[in-house]
N, C-alpha and C. Protein backbone atom coordinates (compact mmCIF):
# COMPACT_ATOMS: atom_id res chain seq x y z
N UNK A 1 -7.81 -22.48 26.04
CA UNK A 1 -8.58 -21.61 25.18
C UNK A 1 -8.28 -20.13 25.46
N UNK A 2 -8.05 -19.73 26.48
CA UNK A 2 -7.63 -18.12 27.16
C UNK A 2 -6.15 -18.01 26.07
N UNK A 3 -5.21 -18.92 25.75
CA UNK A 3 -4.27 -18.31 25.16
C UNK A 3 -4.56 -18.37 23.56
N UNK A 4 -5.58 -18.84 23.35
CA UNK A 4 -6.38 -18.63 21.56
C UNK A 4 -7.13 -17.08 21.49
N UNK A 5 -7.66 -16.56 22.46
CA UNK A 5 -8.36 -15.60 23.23
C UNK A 5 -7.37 -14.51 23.01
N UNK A 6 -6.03 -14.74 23.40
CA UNK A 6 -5.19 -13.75 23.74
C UNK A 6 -4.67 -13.11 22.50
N UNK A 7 -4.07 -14.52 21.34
CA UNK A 7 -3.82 -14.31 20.06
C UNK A 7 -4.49 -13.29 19.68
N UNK A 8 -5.89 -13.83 19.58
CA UNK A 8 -6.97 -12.72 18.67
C UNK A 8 -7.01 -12.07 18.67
N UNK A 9 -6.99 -11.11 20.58
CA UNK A 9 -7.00 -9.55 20.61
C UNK A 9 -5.50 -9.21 20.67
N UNK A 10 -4.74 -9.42 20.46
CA UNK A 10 -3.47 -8.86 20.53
C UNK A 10 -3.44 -7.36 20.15
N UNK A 11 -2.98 -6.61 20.85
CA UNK A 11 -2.61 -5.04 20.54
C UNK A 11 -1.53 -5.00 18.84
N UNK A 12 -1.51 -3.80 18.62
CA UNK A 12 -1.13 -3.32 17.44
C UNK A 12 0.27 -2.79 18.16
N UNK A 13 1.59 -3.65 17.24
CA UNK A 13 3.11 -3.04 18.04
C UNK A 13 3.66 -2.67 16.78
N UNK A 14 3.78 -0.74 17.41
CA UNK A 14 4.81 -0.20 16.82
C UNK A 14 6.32 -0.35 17.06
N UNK A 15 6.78 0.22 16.01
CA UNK A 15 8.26 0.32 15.89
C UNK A 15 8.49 1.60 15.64
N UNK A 16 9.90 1.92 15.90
CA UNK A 16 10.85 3.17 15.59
C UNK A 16 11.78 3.57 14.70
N UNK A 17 11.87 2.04 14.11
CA UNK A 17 13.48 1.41 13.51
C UNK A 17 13.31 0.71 12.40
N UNK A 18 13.47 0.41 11.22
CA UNK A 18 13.03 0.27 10.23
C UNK A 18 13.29 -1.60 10.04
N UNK A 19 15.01 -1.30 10.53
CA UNK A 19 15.16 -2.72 10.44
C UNK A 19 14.63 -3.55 11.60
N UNK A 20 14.11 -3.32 12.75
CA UNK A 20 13.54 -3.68 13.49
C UNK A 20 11.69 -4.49 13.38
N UNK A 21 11.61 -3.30 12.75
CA UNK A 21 10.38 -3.67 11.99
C UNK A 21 10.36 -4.88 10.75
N UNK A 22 11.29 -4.26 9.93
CA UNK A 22 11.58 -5.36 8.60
C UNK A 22 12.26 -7.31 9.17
N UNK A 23 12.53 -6.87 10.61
CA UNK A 23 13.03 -8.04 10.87
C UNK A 23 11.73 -8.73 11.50
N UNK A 24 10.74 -8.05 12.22
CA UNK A 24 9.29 -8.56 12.74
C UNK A 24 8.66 -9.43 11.77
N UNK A 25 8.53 -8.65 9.95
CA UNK A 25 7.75 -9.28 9.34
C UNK A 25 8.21 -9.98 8.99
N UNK A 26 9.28 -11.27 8.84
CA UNK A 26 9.73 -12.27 8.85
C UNK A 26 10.83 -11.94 8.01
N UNK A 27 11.60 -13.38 7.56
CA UNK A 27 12.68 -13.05 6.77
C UNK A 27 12.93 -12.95 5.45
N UNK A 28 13.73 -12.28 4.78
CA UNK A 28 13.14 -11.56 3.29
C UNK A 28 12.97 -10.10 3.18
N UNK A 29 11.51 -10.00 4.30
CA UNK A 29 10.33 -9.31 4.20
C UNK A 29 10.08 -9.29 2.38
N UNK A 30 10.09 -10.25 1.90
CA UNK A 30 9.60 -10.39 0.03
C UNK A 30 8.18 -10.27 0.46
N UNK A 31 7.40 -9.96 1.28
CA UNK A 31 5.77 -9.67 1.34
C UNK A 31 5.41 -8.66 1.17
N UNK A 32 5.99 -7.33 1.18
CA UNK A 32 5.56 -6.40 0.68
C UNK A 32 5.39 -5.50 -0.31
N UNK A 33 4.78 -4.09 0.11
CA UNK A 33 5.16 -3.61 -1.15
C UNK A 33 5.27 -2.36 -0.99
N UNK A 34 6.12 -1.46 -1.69
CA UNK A 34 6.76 -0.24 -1.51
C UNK A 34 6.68 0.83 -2.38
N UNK A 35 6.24 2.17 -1.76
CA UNK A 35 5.76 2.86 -2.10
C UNK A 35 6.76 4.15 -2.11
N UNK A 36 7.31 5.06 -3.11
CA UNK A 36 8.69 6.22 -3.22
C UNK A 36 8.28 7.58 -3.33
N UNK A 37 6.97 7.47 -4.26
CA UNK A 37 6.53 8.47 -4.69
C UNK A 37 6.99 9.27 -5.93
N UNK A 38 7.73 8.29 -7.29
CA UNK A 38 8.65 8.89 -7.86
C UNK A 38 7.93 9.63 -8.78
N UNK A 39 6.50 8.57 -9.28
CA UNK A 39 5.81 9.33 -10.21
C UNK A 39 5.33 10.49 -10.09
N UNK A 40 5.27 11.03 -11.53
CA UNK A 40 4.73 12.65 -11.13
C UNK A 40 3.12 12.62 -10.31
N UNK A 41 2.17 13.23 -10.21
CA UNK A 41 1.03 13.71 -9.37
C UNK A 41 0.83 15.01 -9.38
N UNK A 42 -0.25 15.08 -9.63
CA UNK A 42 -0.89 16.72 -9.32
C UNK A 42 -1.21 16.74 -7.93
N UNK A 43 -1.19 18.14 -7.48
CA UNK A 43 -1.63 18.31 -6.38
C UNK A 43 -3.45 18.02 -6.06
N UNK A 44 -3.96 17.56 -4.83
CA UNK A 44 -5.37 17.64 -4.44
C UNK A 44 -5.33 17.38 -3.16
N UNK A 45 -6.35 17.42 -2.95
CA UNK A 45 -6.86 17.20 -1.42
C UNK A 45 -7.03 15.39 -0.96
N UNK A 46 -6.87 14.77 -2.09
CA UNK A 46 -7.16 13.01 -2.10
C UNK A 46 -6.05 12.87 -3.81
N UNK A 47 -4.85 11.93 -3.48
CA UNK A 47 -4.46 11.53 -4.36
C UNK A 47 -4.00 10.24 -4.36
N UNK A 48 -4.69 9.42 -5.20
CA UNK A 48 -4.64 7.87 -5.27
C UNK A 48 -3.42 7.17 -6.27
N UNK A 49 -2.69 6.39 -4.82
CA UNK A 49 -1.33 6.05 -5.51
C UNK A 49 -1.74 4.22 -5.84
N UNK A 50 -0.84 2.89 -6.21
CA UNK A 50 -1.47 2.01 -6.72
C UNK A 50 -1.72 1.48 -6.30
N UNK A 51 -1.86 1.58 -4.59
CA UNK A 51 -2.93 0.60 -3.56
C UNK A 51 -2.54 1.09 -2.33
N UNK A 52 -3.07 2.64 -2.64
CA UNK A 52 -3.65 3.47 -1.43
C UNK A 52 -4.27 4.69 -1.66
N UNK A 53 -4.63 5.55 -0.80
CA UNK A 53 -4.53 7.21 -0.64
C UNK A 53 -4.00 7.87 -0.43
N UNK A 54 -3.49 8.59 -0.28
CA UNK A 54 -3.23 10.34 0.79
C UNK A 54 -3.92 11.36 0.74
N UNK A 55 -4.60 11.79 1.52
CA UNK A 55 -5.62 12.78 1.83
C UNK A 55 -4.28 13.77 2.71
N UNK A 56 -5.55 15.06 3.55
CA UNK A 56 -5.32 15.45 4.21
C UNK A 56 -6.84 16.44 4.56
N UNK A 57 -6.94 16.19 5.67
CA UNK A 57 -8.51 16.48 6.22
C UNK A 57 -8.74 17.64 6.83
N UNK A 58 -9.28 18.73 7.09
CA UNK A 58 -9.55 19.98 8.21
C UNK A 58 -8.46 20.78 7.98
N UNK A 59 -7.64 21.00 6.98
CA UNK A 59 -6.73 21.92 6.93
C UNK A 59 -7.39 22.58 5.54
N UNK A 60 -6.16 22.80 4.80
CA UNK A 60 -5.72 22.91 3.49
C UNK A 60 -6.17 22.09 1.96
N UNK A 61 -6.53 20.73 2.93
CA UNK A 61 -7.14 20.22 2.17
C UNK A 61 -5.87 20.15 0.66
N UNK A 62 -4.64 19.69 0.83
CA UNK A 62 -3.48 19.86 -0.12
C UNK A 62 -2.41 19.18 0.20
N UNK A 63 -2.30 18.26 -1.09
CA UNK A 63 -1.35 16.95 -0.62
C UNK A 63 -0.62 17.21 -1.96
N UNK A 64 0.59 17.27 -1.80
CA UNK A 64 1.51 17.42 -3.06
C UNK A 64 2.68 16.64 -3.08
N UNK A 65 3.27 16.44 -4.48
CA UNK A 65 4.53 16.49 -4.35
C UNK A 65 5.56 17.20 -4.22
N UNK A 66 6.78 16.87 -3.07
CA UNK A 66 7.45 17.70 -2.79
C UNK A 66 8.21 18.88 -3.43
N UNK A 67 8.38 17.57 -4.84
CA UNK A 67 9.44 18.05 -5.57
C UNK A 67 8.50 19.67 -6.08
N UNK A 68 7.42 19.56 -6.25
CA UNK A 68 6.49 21.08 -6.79
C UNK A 68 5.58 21.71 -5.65
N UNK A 69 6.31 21.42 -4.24
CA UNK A 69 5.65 22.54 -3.33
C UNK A 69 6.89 22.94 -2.64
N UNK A 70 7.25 24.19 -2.85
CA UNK A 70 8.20 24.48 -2.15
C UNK A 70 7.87 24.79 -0.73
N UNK A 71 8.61 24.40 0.41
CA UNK A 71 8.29 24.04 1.61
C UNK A 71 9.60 24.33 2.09
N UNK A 72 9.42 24.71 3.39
CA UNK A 72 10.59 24.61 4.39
C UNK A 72 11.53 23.33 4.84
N UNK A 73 10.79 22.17 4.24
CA UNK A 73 11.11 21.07 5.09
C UNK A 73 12.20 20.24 3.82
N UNK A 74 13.14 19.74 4.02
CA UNK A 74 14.19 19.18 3.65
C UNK A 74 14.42 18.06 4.15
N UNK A 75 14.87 16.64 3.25
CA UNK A 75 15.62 15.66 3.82
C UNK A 75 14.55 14.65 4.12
N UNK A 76 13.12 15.41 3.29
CA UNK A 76 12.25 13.93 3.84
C UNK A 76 12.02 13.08 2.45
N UNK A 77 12.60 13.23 1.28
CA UNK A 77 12.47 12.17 0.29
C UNK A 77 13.85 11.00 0.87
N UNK A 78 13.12 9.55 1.08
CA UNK A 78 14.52 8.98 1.58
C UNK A 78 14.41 7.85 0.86
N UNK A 79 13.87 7.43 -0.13
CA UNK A 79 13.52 6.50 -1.07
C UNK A 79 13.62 7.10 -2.21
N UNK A 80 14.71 7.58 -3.16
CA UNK A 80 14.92 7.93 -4.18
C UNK A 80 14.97 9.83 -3.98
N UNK A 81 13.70 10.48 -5.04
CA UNK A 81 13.91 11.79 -5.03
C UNK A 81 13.07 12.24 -4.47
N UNK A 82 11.79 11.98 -4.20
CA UNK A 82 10.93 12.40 -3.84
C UNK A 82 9.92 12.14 -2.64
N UNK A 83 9.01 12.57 -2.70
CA UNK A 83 8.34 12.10 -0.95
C UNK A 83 6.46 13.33 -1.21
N UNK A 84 5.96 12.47 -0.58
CA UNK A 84 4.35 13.41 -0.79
C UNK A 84 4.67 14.34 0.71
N UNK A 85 3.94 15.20 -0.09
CA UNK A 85 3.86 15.91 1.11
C UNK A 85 2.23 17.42 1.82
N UNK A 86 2.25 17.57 2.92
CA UNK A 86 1.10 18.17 3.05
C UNK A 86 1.57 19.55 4.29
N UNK A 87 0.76 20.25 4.51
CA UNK A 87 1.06 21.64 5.78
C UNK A 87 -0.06 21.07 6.60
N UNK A 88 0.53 20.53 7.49
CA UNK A 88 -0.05 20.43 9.04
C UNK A 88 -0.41 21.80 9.69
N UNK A 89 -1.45 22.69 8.78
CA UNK A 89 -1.60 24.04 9.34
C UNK A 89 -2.59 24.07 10.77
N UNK A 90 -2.02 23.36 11.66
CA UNK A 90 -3.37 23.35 12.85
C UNK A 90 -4.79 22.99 13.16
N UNK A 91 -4.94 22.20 12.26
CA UNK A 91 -6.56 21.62 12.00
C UNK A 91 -6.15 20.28 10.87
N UNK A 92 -4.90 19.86 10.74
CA UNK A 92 -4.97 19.21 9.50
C UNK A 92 -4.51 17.55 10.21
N UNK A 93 -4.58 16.92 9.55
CA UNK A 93 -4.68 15.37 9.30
C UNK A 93 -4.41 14.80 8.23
N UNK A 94 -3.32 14.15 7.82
CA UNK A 94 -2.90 13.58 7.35
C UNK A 94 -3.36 11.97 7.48
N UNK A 95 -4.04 11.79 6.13
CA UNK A 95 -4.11 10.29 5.95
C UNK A 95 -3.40 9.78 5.07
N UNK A 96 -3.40 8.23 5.25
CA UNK A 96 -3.07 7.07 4.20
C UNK A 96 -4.21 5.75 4.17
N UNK A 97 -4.82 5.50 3.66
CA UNK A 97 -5.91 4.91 3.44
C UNK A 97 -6.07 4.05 2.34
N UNK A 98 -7.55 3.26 2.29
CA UNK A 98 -8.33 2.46 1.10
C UNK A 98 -6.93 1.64 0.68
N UNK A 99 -6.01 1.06 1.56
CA UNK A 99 -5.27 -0.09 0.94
C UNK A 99 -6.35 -1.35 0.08
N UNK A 100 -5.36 -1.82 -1.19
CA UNK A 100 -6.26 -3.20 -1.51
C UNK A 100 -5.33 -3.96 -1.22
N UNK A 101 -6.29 -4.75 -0.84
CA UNK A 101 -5.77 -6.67 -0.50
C UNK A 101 -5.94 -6.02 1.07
N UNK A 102 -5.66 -7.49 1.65
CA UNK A 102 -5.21 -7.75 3.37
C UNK A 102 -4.02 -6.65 3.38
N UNK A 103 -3.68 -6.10 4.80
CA UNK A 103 -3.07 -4.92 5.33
C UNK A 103 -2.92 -5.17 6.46
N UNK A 104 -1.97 -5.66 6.91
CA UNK A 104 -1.98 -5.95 8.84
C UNK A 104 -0.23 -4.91 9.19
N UNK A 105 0.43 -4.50 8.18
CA UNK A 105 1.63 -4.02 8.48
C UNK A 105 1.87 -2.92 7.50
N UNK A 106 2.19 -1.47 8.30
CA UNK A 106 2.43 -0.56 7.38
C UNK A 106 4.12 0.28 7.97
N UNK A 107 4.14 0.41 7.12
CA UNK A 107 5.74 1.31 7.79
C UNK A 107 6.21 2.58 7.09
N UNK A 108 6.76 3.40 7.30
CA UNK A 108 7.09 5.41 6.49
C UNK A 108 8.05 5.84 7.11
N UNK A 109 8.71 6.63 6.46
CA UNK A 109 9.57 7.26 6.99
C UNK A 109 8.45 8.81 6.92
N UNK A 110 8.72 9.67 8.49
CA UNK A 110 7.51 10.77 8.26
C UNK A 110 8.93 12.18 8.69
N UNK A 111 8.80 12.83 8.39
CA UNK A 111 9.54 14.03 8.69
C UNK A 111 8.96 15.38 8.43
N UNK A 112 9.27 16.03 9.65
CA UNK A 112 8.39 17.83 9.69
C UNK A 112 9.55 18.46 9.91
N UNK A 113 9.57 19.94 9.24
CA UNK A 113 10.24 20.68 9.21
C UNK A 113 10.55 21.28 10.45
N UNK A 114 9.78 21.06 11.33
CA UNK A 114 9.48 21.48 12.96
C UNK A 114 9.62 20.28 13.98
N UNK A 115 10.43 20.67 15.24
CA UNK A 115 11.07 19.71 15.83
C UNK A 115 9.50 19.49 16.95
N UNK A 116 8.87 18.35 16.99
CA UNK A 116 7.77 18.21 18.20
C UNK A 116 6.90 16.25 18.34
N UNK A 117 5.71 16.46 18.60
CA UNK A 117 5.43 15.08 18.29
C UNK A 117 4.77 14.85 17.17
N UNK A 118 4.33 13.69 16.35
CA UNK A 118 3.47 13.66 15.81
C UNK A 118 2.63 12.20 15.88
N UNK A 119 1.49 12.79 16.30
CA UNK A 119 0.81 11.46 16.82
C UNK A 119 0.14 10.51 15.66
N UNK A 120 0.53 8.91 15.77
CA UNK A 120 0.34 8.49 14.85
C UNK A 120 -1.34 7.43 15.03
N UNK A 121 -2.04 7.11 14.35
CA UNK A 121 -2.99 6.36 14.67
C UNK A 121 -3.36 5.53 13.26
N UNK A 122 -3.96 4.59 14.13
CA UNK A 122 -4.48 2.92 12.99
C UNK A 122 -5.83 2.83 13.66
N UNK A 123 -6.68 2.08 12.93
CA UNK A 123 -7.97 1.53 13.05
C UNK A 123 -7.83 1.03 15.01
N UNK A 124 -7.05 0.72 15.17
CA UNK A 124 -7.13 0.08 16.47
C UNK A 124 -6.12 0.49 17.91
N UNK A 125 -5.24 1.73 17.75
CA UNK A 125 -4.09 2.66 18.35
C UNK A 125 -3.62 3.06 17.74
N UNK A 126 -3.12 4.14 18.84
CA UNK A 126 -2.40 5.60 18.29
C UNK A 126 -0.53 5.18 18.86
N UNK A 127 -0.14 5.81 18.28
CA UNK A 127 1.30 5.78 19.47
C UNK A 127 1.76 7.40 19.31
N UNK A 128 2.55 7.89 20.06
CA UNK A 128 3.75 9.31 19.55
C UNK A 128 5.01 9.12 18.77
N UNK A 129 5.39 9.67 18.09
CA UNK A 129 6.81 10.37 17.53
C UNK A 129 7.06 11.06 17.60
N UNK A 130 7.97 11.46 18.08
CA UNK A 130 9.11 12.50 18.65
C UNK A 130 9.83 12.41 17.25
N UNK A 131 9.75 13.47 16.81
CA UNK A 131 10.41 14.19 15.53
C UNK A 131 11.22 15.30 15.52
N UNK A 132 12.33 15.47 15.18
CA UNK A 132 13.50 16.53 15.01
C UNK A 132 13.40 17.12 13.85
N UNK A 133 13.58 18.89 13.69
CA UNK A 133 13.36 19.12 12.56
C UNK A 133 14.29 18.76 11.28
N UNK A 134 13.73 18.50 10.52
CA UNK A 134 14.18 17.80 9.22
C UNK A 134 14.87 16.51 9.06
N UNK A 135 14.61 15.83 10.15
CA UNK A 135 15.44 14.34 10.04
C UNK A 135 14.42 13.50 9.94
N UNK A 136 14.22 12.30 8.95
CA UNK A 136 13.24 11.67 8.80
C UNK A 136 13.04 10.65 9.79
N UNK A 137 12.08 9.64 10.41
CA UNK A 137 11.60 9.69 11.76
C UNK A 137 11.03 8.25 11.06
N UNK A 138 11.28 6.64 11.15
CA UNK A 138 10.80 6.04 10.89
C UNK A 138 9.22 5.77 11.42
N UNK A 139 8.16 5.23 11.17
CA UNK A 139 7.24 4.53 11.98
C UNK A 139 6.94 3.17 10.90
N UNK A 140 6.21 2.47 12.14
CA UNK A 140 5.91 0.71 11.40
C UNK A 140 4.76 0.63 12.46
N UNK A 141 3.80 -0.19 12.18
CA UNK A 141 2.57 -0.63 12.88
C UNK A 141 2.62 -2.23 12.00
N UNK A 142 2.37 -3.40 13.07
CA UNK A 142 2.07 -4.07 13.05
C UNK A 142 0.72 -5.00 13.72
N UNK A 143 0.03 -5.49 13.39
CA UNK A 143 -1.68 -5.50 13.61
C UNK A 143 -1.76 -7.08 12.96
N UNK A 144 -1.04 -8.06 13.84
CA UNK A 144 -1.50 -9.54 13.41
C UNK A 144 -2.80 -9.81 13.85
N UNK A 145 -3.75 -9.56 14.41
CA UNK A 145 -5.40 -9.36 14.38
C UNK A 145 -6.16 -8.67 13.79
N UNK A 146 -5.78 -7.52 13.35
CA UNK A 146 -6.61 -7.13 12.66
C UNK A 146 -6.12 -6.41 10.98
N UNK A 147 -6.99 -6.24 10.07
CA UNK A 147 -6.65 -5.59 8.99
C UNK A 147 -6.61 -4.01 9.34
N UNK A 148 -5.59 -3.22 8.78
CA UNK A 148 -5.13 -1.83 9.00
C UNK A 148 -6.04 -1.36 7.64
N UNK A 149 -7.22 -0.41 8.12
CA UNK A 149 -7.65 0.06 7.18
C UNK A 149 -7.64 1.45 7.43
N UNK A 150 -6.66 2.43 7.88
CA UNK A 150 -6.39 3.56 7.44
C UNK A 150 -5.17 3.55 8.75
N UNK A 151 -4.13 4.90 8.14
CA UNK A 151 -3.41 5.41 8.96
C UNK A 151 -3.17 6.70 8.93
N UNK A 152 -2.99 7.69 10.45
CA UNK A 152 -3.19 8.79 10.00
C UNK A 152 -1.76 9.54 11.07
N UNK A 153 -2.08 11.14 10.39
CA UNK A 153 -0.82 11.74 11.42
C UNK A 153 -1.31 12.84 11.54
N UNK A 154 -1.06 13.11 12.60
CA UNK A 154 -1.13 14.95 13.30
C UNK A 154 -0.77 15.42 14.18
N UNK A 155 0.17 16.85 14.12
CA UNK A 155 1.16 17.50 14.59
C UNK A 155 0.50 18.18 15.70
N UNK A 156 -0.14 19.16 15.10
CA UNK A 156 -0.86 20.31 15.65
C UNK A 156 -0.05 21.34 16.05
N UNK A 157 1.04 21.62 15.41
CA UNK A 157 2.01 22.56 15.94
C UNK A 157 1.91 23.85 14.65
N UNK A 158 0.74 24.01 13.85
CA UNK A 158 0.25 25.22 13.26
C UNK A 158 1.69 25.78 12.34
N UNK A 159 1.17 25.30 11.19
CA UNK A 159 2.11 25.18 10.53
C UNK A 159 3.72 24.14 9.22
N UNK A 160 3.76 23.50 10.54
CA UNK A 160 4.82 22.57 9.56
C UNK A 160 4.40 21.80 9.06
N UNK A 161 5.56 21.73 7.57
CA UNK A 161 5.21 21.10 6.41
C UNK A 161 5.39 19.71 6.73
N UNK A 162 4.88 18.37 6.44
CA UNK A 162 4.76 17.01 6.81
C UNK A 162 5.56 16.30 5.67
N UNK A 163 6.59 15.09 5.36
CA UNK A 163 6.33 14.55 4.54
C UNK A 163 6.89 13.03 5.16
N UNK A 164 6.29 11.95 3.94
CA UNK A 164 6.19 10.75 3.75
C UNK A 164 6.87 10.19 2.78
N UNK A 165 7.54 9.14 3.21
CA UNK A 165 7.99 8.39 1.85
C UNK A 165 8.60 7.25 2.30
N UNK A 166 8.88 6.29 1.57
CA UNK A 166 9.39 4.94 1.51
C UNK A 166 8.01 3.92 2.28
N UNK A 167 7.13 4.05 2.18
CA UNK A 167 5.88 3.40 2.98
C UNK A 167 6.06 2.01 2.20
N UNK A 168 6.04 0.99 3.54
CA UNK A 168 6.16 -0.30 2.90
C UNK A 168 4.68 -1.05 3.87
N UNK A 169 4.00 -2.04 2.74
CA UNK A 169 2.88 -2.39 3.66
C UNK A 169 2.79 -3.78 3.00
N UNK A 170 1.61 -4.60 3.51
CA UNK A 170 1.25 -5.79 3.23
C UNK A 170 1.10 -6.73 4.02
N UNK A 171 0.39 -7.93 3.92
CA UNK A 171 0.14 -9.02 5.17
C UNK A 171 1.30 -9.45 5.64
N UNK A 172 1.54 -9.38 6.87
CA UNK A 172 2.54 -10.05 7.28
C UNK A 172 2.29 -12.02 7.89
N UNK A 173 3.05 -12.60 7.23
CA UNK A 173 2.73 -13.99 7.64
C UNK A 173 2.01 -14.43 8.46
N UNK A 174 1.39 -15.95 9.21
CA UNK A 174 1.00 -16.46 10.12
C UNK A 174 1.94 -16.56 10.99
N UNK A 175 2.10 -16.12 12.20
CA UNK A 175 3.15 -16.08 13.24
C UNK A 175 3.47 -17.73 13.31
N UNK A 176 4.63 -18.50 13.47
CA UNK A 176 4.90 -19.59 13.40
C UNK A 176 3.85 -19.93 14.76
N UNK A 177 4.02 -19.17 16.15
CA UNK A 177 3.58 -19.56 17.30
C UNK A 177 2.56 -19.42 16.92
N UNK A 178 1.57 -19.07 16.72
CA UNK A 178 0.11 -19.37 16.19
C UNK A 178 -0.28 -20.57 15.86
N UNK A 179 0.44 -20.73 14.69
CA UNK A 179 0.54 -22.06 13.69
C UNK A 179 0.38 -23.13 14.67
N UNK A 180 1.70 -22.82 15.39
CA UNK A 180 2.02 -24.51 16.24
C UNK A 180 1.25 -24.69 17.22
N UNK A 181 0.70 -23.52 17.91
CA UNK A 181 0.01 -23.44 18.76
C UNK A 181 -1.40 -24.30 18.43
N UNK A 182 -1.52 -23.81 16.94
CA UNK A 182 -3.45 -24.38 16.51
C UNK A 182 -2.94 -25.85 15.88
N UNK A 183 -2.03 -26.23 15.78
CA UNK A 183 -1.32 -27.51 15.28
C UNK A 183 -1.21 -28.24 16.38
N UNK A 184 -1.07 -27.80 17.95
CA UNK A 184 -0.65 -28.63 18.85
C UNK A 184 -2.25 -29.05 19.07
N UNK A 185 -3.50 -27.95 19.25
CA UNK A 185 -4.59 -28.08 19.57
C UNK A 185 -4.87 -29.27 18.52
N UNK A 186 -5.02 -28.93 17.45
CA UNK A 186 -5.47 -30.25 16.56
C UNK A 186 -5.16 -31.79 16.98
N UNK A 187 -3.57 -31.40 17.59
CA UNK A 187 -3.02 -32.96 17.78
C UNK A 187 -3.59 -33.39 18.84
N UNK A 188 -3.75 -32.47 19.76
CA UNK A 188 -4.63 -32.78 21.18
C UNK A 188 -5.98 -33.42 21.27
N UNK A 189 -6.84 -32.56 20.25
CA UNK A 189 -7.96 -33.07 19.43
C UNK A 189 -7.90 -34.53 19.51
N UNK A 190 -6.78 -34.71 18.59
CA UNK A 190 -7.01 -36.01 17.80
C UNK A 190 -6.24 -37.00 18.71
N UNK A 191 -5.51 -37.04 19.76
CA UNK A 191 -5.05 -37.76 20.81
C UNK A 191 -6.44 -38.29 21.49
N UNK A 192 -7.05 -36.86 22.04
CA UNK A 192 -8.39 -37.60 22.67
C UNK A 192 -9.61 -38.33 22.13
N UNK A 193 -9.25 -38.38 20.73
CA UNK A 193 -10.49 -39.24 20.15
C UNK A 193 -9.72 -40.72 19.70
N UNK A 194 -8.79 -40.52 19.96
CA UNK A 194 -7.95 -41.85 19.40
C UNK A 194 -8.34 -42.42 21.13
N UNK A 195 -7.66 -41.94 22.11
CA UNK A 195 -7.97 -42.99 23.39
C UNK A 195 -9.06 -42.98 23.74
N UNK A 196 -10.36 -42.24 23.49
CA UNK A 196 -11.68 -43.01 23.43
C UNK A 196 -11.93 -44.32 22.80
N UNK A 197 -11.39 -44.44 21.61
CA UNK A 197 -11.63 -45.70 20.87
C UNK A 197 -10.75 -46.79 20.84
């Protein structure tokens, strides 16, 4: 029972690497779904894309598209032309949020115009990224225990422009070892009620 125990709380494992990640959520990865940013958008402080958010909190309160904020930062649309983007002016926070359906796996390419960290966090851990200026910087969170109901980023380096794009999310399968694991228990189950009788 301690290794049913263990399943459940399992920590939340990031990645760095895209295909690394895409190879975690099984093979295909046909479970998700992907997000470019091609459509147009007005700028706001909360702009709702077709099964999420992007905010940005304690700053500026200003989440745009790249293509109509001119910014210092280059090279972060990496999914077609475009990419959302916000100014990490020293108080700001960057969210992604209110996914629908189940959410246990999210992944972005994030890039700042400014070379430093940017700390990433989920409902249940944070990790760092080490970011170079203008080279886009994969992240992936995976969370087979729990549902990912928001993800966020912040620099704090007063100033640089943030952006996002190619975000791929969605449930990622029942881990086979799970499966067999609660498949072996069943058989065990049913071994010991068979040699009672």
């Amino acid at each position: 029972m301690l290794l049913l125990s263990q399943f459940a709380h399992a920590e939340p494992v990031y990645y760095s690497d895209r295909a690394t990640f895409e190879a975690a959520v099984g093979p295909g990865s046909g479970w998700f779904n992907r997000e470019s940013f091609e459509a147009d958008f007005d700028a706001d402080d909360t702009v709702s894309f077709s099964c999420f958010d992007v905010s940005e909190t304690g700053g500026k309160n200003y989440v745009s598209q790249l293509s109509k904020f001119p910014t210092r930062i280059t090279n972060a649309a990496t999914l077609g032309a475009d990419a959302v983007t916000y100014d990490d002016n020293g108080e700001s926070t960057g969210v992604i949020d209110n996914f629908c359906g189940v959410v246990n796996a999210v992944g972005l390419d994030i890039t700042s115009e400014r070379k430093g960290t940017i700390t990433v966090r989920t409902d249940e851990g944070k990790t760092a990224v080490k970011v170079s200026a203008n080279t886009p910087q994969f992240v992936g969170v995976i969370d087979e225990a729990n549902n990912i109901e928001w993800m966020s980023f912040e620099m704090f380096n007063y100033g640089p422009s943030i952006g996002i794009d190619d975000v791929v999310y969605g449930q990622v399968p029942e881990p086979p070892t799970l499966a067999l694991f609660a498949l072996m228990c069943c058989g065990m189950v049913y071994a010991k009620k068979s040699k009672r009788q």
